[in-house]
N, C-alpha and C. Protein backbone atom coordinates (compact mmCIF):
# COMPACT_ATOMS: atom_id res chain seq x y z
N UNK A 1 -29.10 5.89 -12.55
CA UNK A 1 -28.06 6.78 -12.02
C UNK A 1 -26.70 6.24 -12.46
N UNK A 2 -25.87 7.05 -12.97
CA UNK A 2 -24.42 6.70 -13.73
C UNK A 2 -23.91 6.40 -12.30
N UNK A 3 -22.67 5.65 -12.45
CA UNK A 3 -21.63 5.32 -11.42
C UNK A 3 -20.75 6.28 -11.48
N UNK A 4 -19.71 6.94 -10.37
CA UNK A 4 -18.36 7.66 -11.07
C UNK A 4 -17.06 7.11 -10.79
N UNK A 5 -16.15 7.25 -11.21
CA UNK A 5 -14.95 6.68 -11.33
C UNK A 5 -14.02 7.63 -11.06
N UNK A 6 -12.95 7.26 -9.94
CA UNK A 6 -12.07 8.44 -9.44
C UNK A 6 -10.86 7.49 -9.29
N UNK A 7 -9.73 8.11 -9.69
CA UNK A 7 -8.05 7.52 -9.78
C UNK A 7 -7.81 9.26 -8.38
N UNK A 8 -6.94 8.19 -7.97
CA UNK A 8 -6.62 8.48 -6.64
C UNK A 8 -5.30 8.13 -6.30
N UNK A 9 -4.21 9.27 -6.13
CA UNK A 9 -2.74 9.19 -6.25
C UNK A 9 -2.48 8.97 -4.42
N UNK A 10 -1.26 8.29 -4.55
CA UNK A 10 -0.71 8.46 -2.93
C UNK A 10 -1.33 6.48 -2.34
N UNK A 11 -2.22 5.62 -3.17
CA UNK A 11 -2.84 4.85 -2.04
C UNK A 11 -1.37 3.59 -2.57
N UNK A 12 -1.51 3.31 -1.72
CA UNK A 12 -0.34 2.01 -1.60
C UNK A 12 -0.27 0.89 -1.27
N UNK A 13 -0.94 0.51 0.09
CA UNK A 13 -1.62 -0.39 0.99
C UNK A 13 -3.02 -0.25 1.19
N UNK A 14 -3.36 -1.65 1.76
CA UNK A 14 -4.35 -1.80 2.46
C UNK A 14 -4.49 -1.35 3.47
N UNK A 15 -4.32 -0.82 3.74
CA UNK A 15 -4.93 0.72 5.02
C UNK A 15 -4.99 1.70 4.75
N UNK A 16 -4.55 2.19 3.16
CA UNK A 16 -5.11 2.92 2.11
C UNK A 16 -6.63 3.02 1.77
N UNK A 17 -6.57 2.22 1.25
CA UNK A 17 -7.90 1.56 1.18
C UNK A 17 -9.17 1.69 1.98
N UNK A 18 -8.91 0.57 3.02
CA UNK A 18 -9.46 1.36 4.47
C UNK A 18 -10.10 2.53 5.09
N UNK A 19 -8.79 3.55 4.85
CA UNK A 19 -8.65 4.71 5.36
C UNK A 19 -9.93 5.48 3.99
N UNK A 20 -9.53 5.57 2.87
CA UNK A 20 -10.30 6.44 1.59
C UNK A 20 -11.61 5.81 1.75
N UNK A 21 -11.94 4.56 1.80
CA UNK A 21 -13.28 3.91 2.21
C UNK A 21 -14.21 4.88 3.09
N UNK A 22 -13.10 4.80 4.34
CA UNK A 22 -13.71 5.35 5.60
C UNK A 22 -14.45 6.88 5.14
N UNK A 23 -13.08 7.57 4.25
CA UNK A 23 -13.66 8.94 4.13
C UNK A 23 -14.67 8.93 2.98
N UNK A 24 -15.02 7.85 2.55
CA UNK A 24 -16.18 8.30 1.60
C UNK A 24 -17.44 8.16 1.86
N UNK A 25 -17.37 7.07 3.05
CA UNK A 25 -18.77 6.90 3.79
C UNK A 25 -19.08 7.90 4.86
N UNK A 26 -17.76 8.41 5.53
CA UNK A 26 -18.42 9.47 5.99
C UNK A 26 -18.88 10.65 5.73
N UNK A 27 -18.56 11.10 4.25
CA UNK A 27 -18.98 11.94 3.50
C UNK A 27 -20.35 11.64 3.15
N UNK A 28 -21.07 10.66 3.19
CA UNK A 28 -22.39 9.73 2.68
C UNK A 28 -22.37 9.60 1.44
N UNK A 29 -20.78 8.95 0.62
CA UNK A 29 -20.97 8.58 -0.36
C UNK A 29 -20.97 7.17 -0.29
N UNK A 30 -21.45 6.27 -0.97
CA UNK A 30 -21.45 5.09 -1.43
C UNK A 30 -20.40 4.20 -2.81
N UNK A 31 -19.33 3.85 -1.83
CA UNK A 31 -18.53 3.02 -2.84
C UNK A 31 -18.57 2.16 -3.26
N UNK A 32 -18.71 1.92 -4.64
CA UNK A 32 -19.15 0.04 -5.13
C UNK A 32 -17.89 -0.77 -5.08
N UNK A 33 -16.39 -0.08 -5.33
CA UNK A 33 -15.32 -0.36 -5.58
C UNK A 33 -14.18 0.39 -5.22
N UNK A 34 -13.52 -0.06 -4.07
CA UNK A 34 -12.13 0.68 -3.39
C UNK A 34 -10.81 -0.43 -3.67
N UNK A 35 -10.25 0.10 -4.74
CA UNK A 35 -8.92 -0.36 -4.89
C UNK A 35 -7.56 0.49 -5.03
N UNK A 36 -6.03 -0.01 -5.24
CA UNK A 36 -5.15 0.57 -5.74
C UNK A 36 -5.40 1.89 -6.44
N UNK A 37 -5.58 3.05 -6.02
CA UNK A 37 -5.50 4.44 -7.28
C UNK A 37 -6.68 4.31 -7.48
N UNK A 38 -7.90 3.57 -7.61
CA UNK A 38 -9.14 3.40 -7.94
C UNK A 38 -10.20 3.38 -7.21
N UNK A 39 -11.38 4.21 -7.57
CA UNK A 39 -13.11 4.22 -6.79
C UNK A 39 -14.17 4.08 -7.75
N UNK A 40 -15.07 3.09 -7.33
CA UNK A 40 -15.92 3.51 -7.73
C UNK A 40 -17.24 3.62 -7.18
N UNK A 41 -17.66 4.99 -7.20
CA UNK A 41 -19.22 5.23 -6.17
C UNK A 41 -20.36 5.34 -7.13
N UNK A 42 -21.32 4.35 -6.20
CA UNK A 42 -22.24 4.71 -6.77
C UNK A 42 -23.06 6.25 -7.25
N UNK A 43 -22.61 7.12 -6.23
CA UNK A 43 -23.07 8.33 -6.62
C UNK A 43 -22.88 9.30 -8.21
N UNK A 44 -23.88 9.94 -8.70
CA UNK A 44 -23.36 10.56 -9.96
C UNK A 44 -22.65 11.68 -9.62
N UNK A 45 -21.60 11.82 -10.46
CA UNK A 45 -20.53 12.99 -10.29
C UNK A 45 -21.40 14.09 -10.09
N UNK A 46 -22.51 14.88 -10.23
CA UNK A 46 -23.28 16.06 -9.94
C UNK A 46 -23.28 16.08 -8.87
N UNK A 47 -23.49 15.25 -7.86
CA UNK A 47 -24.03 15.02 -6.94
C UNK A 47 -23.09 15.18 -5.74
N UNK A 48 -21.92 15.09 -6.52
CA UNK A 48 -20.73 14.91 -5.31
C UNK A 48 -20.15 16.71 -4.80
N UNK A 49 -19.90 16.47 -3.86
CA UNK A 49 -19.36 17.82 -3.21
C UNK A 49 -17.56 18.10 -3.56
N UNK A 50 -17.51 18.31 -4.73
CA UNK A 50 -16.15 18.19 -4.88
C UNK A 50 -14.47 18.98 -3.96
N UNK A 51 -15.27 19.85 -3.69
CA UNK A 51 -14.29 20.95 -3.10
C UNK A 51 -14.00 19.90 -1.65
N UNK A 52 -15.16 19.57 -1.28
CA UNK A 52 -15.03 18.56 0.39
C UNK A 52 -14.51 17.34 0.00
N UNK A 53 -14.60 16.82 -1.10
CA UNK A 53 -14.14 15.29 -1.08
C UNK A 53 -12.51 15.42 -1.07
N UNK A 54 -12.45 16.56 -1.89
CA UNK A 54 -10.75 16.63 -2.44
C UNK A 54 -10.25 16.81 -1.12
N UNK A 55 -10.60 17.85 0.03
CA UNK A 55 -10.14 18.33 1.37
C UNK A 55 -10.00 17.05 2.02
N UNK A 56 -10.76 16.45 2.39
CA UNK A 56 -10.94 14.88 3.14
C UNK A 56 -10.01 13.97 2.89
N UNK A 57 -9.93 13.75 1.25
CA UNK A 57 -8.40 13.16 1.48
C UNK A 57 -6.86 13.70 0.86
N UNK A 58 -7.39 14.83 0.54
CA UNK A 58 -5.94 15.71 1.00
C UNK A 58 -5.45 15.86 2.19
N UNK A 59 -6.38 15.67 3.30
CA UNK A 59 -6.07 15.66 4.82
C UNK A 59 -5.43 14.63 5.10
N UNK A 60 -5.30 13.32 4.35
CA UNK A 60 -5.39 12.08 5.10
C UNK A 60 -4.43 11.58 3.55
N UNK A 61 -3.49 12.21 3.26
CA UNK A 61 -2.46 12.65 2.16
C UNK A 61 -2.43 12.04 0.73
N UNK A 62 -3.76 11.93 0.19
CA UNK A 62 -4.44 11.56 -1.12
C UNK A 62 -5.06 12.43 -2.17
N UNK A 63 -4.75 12.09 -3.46
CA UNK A 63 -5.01 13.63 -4.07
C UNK A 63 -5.93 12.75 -5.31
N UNK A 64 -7.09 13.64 -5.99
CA UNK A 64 -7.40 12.98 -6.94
C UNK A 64 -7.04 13.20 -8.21
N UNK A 65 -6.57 12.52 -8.93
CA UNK A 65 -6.25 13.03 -10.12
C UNK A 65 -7.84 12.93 -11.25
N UNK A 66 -7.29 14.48 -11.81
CA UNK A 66 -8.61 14.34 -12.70
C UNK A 66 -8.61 13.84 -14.14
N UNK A 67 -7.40 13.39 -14.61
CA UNK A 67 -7.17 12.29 -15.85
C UNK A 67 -6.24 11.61 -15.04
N UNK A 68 -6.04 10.59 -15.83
CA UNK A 68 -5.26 9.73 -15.57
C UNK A 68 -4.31 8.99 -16.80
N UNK A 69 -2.99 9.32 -16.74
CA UNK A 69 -2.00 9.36 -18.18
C UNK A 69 -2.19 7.98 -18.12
N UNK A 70 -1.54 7.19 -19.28
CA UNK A 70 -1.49 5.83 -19.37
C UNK A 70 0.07 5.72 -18.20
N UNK A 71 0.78 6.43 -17.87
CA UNK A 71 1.72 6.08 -17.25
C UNK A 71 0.69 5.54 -16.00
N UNK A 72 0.65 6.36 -15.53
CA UNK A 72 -0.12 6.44 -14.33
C UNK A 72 -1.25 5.26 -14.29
N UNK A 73 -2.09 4.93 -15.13
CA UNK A 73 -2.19 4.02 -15.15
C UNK A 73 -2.10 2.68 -14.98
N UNK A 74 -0.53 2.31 -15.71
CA UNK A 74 0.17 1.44 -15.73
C UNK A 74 1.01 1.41 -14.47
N UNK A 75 1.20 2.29 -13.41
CA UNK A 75 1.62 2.33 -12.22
C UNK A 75 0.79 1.48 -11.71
N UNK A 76 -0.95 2.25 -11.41
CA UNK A 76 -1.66 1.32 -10.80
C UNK A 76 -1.57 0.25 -10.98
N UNK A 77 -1.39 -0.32 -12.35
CA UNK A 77 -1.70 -1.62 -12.44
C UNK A 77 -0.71 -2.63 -11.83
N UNK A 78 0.55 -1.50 -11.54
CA UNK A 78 2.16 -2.73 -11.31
C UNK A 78 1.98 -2.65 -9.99
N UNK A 79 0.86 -1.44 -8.56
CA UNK A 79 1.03 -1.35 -7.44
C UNK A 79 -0.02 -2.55 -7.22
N UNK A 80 -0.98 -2.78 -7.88
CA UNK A 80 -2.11 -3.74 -7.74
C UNK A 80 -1.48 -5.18 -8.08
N UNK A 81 -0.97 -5.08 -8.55
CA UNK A 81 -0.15 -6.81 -9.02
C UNK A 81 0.74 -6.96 -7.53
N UNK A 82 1.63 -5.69 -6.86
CA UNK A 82 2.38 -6.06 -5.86
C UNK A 82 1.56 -6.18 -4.67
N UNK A 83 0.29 -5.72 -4.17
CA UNK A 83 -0.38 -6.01 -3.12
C UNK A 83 -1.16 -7.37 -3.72
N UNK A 84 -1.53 -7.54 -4.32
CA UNK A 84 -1.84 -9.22 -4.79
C UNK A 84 -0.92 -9.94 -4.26
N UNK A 85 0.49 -9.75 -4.95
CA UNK A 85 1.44 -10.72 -4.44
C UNK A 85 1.78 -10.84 -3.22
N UNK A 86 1.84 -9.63 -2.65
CA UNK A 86 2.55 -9.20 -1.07
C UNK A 86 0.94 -10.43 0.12
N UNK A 87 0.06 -10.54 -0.78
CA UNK A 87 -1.00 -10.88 0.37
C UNK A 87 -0.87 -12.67 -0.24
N UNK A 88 -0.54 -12.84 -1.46
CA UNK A 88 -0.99 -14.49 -1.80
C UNK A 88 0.03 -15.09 -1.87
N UNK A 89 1.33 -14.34 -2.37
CA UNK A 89 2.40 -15.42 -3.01
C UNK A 89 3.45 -14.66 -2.61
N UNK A 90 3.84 -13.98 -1.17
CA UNK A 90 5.19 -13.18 -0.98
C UNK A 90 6.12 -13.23 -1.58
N UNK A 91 6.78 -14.87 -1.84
CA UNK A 91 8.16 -15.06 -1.98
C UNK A 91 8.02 -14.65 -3.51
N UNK A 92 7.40 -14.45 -4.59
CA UNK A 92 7.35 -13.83 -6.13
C UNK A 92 7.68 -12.62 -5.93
N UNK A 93 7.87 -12.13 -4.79
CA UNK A 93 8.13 -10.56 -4.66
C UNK A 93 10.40 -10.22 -5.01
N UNK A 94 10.80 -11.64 -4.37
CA UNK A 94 12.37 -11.50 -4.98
C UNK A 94 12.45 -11.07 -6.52
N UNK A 95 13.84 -10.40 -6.11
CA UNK A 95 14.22 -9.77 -7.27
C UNK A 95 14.06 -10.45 -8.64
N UNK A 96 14.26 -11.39 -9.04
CA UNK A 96 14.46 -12.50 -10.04
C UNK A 96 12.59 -12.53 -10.59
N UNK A 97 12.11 -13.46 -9.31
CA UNK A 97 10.89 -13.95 -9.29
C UNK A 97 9.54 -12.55 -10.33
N UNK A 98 9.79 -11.21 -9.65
CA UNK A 98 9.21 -10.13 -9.68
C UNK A 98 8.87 -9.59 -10.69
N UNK A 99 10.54 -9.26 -11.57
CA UNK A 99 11.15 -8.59 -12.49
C UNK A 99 10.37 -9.45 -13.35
N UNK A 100 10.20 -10.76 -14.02
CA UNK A 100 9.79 -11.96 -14.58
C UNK A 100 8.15 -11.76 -14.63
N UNK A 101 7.78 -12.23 -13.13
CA UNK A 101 6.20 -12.29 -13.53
C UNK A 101 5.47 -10.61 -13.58
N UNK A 102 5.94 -9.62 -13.25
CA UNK A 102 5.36 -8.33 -13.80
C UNK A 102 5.35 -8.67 -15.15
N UNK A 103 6.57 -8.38 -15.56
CA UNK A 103 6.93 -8.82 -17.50
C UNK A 103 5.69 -9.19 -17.94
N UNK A 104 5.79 -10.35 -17.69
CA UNK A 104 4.83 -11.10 -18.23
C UNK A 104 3.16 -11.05 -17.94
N UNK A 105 3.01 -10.08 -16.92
CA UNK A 105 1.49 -10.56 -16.35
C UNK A 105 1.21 -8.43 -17.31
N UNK A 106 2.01 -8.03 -17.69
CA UNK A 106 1.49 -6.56 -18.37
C UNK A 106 2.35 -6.32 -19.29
N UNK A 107 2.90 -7.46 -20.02
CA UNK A 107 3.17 -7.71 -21.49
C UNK A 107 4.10 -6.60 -21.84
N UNK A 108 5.37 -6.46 -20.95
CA UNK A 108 5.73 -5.35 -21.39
C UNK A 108 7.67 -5.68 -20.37
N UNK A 109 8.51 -5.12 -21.29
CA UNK A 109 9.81 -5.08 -20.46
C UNK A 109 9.75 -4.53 -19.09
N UNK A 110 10.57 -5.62 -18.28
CA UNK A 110 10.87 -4.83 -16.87
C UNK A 110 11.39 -3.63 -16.76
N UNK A 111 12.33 -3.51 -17.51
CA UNK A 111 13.21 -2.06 -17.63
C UNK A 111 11.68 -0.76 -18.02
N UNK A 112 10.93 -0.63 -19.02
CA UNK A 112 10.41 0.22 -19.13
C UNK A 112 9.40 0.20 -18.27
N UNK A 113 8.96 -1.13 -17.85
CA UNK A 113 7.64 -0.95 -16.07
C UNK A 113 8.43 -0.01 -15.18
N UNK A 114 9.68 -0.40 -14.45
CA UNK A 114 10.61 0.31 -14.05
C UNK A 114 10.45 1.88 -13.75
N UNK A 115 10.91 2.44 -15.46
CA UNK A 115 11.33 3.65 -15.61
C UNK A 115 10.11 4.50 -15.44
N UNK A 116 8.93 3.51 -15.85
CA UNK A 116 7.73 3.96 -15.41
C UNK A 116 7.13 4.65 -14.12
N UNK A 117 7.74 3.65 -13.51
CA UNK A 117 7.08 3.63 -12.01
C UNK A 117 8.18 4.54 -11.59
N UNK A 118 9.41 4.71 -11.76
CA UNK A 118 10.04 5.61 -10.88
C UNK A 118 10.24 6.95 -11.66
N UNK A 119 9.53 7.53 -12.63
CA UNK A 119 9.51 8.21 -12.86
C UNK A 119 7.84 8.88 -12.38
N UNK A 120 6.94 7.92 -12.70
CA UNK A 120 5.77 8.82 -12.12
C UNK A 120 5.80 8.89 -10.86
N UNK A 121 6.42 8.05 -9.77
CA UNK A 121 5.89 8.13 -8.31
C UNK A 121 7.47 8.83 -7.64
N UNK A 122 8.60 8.95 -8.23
CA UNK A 122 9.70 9.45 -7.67
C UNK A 122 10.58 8.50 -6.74
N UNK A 123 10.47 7.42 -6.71
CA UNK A 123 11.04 6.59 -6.61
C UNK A 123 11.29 5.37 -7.12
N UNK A 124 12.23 3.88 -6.70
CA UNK A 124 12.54 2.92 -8.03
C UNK A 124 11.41 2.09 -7.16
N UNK A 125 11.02 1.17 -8.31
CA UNK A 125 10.16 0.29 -8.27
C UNK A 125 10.69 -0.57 -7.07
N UNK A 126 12.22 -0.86 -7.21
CA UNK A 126 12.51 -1.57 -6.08
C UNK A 126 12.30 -1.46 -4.58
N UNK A 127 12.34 0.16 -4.58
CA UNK A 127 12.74 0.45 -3.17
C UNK A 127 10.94 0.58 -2.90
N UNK A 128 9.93 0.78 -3.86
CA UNK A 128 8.49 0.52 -3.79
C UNK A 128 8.38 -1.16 -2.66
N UNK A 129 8.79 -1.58 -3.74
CA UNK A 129 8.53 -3.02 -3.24
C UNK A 129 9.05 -3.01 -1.63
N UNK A 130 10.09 -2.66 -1.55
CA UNK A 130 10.86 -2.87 -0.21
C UNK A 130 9.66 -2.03 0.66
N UNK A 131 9.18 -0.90 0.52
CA UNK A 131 8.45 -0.06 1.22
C UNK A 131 7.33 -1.17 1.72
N UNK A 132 6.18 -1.62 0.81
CA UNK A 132 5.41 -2.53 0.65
C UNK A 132 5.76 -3.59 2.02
N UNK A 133 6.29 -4.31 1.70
CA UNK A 133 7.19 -5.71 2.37
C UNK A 133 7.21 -5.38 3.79
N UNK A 134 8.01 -4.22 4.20
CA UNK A 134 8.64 -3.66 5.36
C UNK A 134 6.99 -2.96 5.49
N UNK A 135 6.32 -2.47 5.43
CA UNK A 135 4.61 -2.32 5.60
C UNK A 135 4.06 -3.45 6.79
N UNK A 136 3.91 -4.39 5.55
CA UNK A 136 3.38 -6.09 5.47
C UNK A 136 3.92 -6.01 6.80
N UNK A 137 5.17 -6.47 7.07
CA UNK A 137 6.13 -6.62 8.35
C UNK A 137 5.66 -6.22 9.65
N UNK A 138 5.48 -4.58 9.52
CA UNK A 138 5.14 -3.75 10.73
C UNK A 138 3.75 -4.39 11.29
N UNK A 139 2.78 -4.54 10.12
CA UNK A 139 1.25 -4.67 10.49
C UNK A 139 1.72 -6.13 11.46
N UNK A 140 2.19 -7.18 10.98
CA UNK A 140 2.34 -8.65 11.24
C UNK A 140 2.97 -8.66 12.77
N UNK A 141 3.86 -7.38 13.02
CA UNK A 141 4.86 -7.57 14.26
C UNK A 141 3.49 -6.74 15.27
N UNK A 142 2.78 -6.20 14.84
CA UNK A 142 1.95 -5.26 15.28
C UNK A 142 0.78 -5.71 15.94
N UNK A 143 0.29 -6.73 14.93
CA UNK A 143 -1.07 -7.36 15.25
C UNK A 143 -0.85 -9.16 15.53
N UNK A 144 0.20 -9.70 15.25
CA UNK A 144 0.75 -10.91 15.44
C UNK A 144 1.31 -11.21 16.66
N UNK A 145 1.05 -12.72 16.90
CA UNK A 145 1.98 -12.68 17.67
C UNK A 145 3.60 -13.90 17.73
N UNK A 146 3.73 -14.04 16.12
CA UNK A 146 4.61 -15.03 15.50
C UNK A 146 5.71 -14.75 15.41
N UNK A 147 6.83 -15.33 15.62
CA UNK A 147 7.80 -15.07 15.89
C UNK A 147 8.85 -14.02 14.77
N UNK A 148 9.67 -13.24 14.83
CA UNK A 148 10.34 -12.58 13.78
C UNK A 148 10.80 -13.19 12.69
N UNK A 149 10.93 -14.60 12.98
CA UNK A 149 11.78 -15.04 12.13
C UNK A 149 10.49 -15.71 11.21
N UNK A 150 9.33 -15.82 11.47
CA UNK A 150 8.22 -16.64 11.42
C UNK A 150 7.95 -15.48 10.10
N UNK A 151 7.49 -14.18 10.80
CA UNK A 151 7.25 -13.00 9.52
C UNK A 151 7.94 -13.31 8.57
N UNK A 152 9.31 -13.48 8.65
CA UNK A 152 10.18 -13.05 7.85
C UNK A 152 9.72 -14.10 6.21
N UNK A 153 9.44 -15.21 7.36
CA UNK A 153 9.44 -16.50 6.19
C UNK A 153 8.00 -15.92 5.08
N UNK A 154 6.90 -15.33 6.36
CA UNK A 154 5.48 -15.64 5.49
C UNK A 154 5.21 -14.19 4.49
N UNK A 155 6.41 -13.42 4.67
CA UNK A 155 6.58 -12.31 3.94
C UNK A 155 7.52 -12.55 2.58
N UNK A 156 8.15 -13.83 2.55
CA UNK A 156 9.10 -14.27 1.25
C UNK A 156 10.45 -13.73 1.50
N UNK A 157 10.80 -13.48 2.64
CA UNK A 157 12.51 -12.97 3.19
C UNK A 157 12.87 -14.16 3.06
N UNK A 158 14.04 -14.32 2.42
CA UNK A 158 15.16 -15.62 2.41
C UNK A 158 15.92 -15.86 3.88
N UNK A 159 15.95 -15.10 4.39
CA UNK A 159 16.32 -14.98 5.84
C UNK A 159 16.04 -13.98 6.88
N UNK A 160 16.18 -14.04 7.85
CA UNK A 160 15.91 -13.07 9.25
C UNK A 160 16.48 -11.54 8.67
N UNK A 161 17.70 -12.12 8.39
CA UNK A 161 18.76 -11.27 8.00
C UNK A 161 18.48 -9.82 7.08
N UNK A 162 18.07 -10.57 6.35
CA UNK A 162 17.62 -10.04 5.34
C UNK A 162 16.27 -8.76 5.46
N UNK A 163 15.29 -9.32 6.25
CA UNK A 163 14.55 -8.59 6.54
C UNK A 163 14.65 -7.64 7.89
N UNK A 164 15.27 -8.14 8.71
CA UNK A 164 15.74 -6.99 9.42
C UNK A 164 16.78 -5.64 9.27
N UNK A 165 17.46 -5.94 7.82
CA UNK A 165 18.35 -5.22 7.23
C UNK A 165 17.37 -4.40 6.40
N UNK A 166 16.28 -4.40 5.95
CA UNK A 166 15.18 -3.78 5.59
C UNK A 166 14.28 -2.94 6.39
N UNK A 167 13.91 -3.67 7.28
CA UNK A 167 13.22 -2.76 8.00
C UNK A 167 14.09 -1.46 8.51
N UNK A 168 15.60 -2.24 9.29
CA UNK A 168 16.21 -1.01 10.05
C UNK A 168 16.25 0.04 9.00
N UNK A 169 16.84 0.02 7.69
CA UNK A 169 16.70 0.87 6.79
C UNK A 169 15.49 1.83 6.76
N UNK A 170 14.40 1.46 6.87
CA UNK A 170 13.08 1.75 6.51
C UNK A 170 12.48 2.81 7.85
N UNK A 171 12.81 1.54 8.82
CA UNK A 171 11.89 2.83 10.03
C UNK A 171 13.20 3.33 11.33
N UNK A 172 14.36 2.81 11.23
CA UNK A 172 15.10 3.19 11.89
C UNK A 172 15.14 2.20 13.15
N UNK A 173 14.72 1.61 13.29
CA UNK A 173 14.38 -0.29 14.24
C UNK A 173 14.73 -1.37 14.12
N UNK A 174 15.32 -2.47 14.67
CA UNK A 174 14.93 -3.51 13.99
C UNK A 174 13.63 -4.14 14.01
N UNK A 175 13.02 -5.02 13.95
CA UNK A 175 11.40 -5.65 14.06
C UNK A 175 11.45 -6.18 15.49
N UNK A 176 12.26 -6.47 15.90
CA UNK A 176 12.29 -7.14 17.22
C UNK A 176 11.81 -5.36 18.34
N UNK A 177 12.58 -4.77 18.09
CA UNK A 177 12.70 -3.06 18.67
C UNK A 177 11.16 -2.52 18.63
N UNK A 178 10.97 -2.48 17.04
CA UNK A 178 9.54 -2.13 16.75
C UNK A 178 8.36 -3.24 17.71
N UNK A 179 8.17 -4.10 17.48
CA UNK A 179 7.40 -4.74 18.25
C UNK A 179 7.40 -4.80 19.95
N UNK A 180 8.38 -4.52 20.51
CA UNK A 180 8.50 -4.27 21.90
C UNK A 180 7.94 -3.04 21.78
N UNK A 181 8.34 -1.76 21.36
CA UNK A 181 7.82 -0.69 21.45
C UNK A 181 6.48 -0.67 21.21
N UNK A 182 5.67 -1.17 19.99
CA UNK A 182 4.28 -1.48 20.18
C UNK A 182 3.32 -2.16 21.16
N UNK A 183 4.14 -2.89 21.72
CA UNK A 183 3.73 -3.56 23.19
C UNK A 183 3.97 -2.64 24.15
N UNK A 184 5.02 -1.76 24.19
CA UNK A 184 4.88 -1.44 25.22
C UNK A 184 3.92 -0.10 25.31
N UNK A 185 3.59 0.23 24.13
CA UNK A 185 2.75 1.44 24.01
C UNK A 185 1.31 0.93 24.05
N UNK A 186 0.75 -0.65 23.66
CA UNK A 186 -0.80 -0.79 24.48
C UNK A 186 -0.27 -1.00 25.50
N UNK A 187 0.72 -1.82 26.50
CA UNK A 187 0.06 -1.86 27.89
C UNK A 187 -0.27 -0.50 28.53
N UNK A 188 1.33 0.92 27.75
CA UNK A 188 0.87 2.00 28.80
C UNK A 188 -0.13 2.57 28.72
N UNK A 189 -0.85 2.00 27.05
CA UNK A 189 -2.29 3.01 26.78
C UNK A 189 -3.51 2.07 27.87
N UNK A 190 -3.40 0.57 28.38
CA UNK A 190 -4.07 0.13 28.61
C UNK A 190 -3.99 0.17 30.12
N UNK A 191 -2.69 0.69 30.82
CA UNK A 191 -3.14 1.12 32.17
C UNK A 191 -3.80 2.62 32.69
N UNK A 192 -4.44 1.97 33.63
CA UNK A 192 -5.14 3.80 34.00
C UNK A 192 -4.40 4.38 34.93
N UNK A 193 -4.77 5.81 34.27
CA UNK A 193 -3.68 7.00 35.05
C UNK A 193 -4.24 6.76 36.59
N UNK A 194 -3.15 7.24 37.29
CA UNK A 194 -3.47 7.29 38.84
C UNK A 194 -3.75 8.63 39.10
């Protein structure tokens, strides 16, 4: 039985991932490989219910693309290098650090990775990254219980400062705000109504 291979626009994070996983097993497909923009199921393409797979994660705001340009491509490959980094080596994520080891790890000028990425996905690579980071952040203030300034460090922020000037940008909070509000939304989910 052939394997099939599906590029998959919209995934970003690891709860991307997750999430497209989820919908392929509950479809009763079998995935050998869930990454960045990428699947691969064991099932043969005949076999698959296409009209339902596309619905499932068009619902859950993922689209499949049925080629895949070398741009696009080469997106995946620069979103897969930044969740590598964002999980092993944060602080390579600064501006300097970034611009440098992309270069070099896909043999190609920063400026045209760049024009790449913000031309296929509609935004700059930078403000990608920042999205990413400020992600990382939320999950950490969310499911952690380490101090703000603690994130800030194990996320590669040069300072508090810095990353709270990001986030507020991002979700309209600072991290300190966001995390009270997540607390305070399990205890009220965790008391019972009277």
């Amino acid at each position: 039985m052939a394997s099939t291979l599906l590029y998959i626009r919209h995934m970003v994070c690891v709860k991307c991932i997750l999430v497209v996983r989820e919908q392929l097993v509950e479809l009763g497909l079998v995935p050998l490989r869930v990454e960045l923009g990428e699947v691969e199921l064991r099932d043969d393409a005949a076999t698959i219910d296409w009209p339902r797979l596309r619905q499932c994660l068009e619902a859950e705001g993922f689209e499949i693309l049925d080629q895949l340009s070398p741009q696009q491509r080469l997106v995946a490959q620069i979103k897969e290098i930044i969740a590598h980094l964002l999980a092993t080596e944060p602080a390579a994520l600064r501006s300097g650090h970034f611009s440098r080891q992309l270069s070099e790890r896909l043999q190609r000028r920063f400026a045209y990775l760049s024009d790449v990425f913000s031309a296929t996905e509609g935004l700059s690579l930078e403000h990608y990254v920042i999205r990413q980071r400020v992600e990382a952040a939320r999950c950490l203030l969310r499911e952690s219980t380490l101090p703000v300034g603690r994130v800030a460090r194990e996320l590669g922020y040069s300072n508090l400062g810095h990353l709270s000037r990001q986030f507020q940008r991002e979700t309209g909070t600072s991290p300190s705000e966001y995390r009270r509000e997540q607390l305070t939304g399990v205890q009220d989910a965790a008391t019972p109504a009277k």
